[in-house]
C-alpha atoms as a PDB file:
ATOM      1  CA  UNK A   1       0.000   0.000   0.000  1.00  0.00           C
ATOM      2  CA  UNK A   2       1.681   3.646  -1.164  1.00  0.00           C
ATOM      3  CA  UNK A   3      -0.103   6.115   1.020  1.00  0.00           C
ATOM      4  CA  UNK A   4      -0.206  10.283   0.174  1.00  0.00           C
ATOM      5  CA  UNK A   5       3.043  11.810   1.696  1.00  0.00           C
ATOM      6  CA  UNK A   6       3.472  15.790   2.515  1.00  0.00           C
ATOM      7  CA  UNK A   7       2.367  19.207   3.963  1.00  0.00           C
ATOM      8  CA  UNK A   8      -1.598  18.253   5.042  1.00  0.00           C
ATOM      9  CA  UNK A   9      -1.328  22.441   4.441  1.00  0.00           C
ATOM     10  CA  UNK A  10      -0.225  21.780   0.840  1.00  0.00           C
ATOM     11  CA  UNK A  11      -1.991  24.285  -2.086  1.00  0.00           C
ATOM     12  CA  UNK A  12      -0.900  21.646  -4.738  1.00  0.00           C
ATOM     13  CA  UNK A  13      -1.689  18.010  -4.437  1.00  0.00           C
ATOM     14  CA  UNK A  14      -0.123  16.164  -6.849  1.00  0.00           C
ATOM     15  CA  UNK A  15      -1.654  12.678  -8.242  1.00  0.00           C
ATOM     16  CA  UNK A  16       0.501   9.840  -9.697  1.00  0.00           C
ATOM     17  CA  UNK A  17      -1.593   6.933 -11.433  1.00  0.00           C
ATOM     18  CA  UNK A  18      -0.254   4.297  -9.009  1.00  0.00           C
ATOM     19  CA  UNK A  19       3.234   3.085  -6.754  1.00  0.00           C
ATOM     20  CA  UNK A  20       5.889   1.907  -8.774  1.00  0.00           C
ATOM     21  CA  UNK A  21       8.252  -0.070  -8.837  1.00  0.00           C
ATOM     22  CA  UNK A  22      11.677   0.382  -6.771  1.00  0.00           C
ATOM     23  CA  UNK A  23      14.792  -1.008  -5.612  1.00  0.00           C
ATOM     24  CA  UNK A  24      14.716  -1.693  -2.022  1.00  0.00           C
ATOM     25  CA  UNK A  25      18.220  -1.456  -1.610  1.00  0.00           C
ATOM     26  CA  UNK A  26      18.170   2.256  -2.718  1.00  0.00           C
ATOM     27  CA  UNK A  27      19.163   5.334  -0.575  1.00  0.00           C
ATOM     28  CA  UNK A  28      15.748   7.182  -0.168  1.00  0.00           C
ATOM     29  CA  UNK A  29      14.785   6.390  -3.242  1.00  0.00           C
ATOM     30  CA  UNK A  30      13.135   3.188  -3.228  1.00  0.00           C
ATOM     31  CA  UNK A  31       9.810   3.035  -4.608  1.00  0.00           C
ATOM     32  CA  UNK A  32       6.149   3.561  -3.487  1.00  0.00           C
ATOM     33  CA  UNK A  33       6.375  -0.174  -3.362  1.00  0.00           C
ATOM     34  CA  UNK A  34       9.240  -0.320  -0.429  1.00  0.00           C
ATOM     35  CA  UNK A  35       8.381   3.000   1.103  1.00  0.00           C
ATOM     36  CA  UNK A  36       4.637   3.001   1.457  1.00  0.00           C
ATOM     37  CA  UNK A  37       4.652   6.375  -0.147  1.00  0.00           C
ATOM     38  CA  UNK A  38       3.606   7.802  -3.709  1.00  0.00           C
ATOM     39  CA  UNK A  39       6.023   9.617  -5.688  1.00  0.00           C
ATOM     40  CA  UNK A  40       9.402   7.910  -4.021  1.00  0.00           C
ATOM     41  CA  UNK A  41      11.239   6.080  -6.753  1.00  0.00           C
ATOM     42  CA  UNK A  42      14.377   6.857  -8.131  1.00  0.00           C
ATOM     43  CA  UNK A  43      12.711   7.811 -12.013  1.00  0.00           C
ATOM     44  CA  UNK A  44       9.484   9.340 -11.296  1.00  0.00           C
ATOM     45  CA  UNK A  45      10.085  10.854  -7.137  1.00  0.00           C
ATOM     46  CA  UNK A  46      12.890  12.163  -8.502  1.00  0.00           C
ATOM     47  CA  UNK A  47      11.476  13.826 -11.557  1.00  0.00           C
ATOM     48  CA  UNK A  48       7.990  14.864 -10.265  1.00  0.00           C
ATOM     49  CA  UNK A  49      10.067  16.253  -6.810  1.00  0.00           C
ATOM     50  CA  UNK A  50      12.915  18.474  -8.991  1.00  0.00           C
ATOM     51  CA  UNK A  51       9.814  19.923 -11.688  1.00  0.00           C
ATOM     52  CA  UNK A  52       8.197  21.260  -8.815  1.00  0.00           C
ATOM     53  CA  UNK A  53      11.594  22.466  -7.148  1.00  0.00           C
ATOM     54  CA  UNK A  54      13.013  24.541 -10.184  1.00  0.00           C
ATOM     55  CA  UNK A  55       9.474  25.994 -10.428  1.00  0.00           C
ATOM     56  CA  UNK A  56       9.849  27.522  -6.956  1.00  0.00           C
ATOM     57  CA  UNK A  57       8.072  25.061  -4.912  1.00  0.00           C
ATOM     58  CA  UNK A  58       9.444  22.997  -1.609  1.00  0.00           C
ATOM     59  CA  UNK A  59       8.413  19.200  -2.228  1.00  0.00           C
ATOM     60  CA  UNK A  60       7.959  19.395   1.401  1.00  0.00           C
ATOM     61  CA  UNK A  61       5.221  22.070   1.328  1.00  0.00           C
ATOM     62  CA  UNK A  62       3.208  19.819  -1.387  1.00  0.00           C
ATOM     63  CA  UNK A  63       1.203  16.562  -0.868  1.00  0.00           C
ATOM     64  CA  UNK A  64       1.725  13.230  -3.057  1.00  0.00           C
ATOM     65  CA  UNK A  65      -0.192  10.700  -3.578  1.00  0.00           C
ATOM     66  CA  UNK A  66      -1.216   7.730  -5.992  1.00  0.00           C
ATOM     67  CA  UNK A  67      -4.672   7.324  -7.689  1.00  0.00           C
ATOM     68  CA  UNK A  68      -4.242   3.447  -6.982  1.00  0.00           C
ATOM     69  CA  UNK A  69      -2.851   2.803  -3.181  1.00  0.00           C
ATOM     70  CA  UNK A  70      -1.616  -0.715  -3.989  1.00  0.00           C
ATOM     71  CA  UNK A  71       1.467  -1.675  -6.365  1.00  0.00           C
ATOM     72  CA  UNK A  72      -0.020  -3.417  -9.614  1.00  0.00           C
ATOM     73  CA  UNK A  73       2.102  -6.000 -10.114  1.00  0.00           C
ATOM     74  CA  UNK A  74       2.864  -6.933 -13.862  1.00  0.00           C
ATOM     75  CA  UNK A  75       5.134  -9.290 -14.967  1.00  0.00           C
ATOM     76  CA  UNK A  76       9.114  -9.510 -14.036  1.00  0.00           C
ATOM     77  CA  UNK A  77       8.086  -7.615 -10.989  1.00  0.00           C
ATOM     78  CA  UNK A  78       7.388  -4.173 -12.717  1.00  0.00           C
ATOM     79  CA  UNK A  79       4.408  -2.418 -12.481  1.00  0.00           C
ATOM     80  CA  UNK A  80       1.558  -2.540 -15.021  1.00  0.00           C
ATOM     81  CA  UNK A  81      -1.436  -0.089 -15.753  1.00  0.00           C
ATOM     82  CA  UNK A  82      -4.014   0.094 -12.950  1.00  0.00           C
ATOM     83  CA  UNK A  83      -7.436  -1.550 -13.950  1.00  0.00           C
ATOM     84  CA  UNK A  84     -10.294  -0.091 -13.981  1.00  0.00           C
ATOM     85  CA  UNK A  85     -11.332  -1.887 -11.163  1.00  0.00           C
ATOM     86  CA  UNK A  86      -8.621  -0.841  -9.281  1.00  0.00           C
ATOM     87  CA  UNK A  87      -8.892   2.612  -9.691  1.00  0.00           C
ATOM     88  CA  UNK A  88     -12.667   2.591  -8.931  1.00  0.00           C
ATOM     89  CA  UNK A  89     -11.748   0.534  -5.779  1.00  0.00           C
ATOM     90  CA  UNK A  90      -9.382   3.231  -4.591  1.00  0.00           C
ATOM     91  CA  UNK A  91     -11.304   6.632  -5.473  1.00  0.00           C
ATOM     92  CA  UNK A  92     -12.943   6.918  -2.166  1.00  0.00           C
ATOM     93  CA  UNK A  93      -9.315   6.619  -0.519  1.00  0.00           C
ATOM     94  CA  UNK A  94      -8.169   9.605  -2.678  1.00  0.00           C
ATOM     95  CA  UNK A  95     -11.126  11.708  -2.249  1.00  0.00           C
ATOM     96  CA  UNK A  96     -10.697  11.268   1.567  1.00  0.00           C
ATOM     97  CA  UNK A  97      -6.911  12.343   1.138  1.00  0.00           C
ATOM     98  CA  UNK A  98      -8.169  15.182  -1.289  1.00  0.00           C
ATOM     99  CA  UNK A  99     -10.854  16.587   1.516  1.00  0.00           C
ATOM    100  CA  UNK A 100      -8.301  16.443   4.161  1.00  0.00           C
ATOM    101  CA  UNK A 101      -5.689  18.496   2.529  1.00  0.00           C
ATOM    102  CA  UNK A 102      -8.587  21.000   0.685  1.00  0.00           C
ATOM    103  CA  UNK A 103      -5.790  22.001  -1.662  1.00  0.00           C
ATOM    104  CA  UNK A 104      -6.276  25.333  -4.316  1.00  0.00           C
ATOM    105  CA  UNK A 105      -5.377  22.767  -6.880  1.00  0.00           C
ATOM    106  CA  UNK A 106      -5.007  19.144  -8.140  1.00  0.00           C
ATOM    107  CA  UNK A 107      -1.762  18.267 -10.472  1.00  0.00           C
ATOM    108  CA  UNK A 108      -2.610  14.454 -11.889  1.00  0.00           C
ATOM    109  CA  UNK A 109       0.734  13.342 -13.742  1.00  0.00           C
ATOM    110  CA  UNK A 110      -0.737  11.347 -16.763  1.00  0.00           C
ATOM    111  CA  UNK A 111      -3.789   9.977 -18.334  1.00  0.00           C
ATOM    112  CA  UNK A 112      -4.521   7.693 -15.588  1.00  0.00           C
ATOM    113  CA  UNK A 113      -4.461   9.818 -12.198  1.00  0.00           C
ATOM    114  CA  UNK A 114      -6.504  12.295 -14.581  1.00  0.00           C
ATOM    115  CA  UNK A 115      -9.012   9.887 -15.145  1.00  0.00           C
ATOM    116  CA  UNK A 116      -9.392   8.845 -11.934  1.00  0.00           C
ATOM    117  CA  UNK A 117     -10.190  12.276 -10.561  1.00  0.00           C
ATOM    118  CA  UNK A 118     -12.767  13.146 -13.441  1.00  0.00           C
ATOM    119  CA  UNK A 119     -14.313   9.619 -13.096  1.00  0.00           C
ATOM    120  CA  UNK A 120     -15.393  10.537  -9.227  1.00  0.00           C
ATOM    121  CA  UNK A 121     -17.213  13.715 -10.687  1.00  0.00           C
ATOM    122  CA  UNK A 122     -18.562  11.633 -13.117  1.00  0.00           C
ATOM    123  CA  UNK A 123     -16.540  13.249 -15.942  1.00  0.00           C
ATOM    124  CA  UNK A 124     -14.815  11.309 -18.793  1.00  0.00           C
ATOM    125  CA  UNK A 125     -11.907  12.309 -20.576  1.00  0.00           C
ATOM    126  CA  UNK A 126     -11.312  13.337 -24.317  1.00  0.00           C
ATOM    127  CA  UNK A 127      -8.565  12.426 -25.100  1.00  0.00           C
ATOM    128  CA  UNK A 128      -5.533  12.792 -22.650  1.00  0.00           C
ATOM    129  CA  UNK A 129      -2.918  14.632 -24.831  1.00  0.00           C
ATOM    130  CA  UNK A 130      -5.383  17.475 -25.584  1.00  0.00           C
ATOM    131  CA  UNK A 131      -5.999  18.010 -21.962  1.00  0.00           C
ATOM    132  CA  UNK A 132      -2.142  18.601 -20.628  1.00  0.00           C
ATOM    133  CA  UNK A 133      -1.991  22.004 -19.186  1.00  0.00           C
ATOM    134  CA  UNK A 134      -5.572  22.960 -19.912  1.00  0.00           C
ATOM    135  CA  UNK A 135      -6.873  23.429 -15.857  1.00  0.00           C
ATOM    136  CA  UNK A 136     -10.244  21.671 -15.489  1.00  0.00           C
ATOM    137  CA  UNK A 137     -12.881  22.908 -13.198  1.00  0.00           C
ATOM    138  CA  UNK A 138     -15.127  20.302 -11.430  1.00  0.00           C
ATOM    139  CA  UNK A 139     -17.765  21.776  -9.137  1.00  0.00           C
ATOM    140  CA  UNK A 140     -16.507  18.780  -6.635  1.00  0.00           C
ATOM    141  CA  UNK A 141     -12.624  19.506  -7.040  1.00  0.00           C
ATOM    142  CA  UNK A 142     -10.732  22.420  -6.623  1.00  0.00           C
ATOM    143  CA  UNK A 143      -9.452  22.900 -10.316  1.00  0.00           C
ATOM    144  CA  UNK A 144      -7.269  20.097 -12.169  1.00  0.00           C
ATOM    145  CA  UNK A 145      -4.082  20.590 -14.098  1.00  0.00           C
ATOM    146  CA  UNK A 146      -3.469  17.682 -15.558  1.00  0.00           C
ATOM    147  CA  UNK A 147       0.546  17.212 -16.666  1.00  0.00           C
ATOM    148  CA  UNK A 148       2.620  14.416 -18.288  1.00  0.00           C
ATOM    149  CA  UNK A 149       3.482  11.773 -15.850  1.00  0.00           C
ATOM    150  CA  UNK A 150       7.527  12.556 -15.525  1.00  0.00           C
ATOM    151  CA  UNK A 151       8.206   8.649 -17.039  1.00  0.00           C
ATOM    152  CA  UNK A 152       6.528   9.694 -19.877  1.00  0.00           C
ATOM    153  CA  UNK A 153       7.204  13.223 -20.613  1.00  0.00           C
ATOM    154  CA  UNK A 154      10.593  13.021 -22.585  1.00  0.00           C
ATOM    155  CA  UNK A 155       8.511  11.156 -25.364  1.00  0.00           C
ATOM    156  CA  UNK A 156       5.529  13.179 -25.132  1.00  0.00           C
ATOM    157  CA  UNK A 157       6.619  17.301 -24.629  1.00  0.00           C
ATOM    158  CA  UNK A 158       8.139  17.446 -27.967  1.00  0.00           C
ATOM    159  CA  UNK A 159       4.517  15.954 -29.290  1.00  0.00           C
ATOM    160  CA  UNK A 160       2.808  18.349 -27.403  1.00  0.00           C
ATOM    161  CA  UNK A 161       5.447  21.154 -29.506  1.00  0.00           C
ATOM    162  CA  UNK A 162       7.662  21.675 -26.282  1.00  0.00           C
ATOM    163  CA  UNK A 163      11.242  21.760 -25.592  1.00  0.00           C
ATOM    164  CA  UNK A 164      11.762  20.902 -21.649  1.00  0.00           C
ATOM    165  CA  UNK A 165      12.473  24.366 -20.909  1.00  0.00           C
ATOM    166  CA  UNK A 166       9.158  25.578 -22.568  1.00  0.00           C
ATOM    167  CA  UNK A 167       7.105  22.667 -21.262  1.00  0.00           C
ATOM    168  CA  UNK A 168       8.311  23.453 -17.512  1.00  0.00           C
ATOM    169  CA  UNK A 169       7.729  27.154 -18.262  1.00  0.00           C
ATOM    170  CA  UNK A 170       4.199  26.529 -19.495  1.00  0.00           C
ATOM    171  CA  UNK A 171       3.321  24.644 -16.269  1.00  0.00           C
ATOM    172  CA  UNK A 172       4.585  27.530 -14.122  1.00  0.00           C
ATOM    173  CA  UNK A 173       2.308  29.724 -15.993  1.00  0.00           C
ATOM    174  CA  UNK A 174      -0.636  27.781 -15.325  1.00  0.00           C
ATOM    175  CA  UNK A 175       0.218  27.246 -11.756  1.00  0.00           C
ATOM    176  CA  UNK A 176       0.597  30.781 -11.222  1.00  0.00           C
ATOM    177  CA  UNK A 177      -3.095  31.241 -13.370  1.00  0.00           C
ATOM    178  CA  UNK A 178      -4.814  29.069 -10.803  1.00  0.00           C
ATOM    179  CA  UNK A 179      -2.741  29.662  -7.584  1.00  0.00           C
ATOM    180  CA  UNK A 180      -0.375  32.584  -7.894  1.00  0.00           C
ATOM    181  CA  UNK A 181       3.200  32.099  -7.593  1.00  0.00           C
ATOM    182  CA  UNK A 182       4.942  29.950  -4.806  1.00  0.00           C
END
């Protein structure tokens, strides 16, 4: 079970799809899996943890947290996609985390943790890629910006007509649109 981890004060909670997989003989970075805690592996804590750093942020002062709690085993020990099931199973968890930290806004990394939080305001999804920095307002949510899930993103910003620079720059701008500056 990967549990939310941060500031219960947080203004940005920030949604991975589900705990991946680590190396338990890591430093501190050994996976949602090991650790109990989303957003801790060596790849994607990493990642997710430095974006928000360089865009003035203290990971410390944010909250993160998995739409799936449990590791979904796939094969060779790795982690596969969450089911459906899964992620319906583990909504109310979320929304529980989500209505104890009342953030000013929800950051889902990837298509996923996006539809997971639409699917518990009854709210589908068209089309993942087209909704990537485009903040989503759900009368039951504080607003959404979705982002690429930081495993993903090298293959995806220059689709989306990014350079890294730009894309990081772009998601600072939206931040600041829906919460102000750090």
């Amino acid at each position: 079970m990967s549990w939310g981890v941060g500031s219960l004060e947080a203004t940005l909670v920030v949604v991975g799809e589900a705990p991946g997989a680590g190396d338990p003989e890591a430093d501190r970075w050994q996976g949602g899996n090991h650790t109990g805690m989303a957003y801790t592996s060596r790849h994607s804590g990493r990642r997710i943890r430095g974006l928000f750093e360089r865009l003035g942020y203290d990971p410390d002062d944010l909250y993160f947290t998995n739409a799936v709690k449990c590791f979904p085993l796939g094969e060779e020990g790795s982690n596969r996609e969450p089911t459906p099931e899964e992620r319906v199973n583990c909504r109310p968890y979320l929304l529980s985390e989500l209505e104890t930290v009342a953030p000013d806004c929800i950051v889902p990394t990837g298509r996923h943790a996006t539809e997971s939080l639409l699917s518990a305001t009854d709210r589908e999804l068209d089309g993942f890629l087209e909704s990537v920095l485009d903040p989503i307002e759900a009368d039951e949510l504080p607003p959404v910006l979705p982002i690429l899930h930081p495993s993903y993103q090298d293959v995806w910003i220059s689709r989306l007509g990014y350079e890294p620079a730009e894309y990081e720059r772009a998601i600072e701008r939206e931040l600041e649109s829906v919460v102000g500056a750090p």
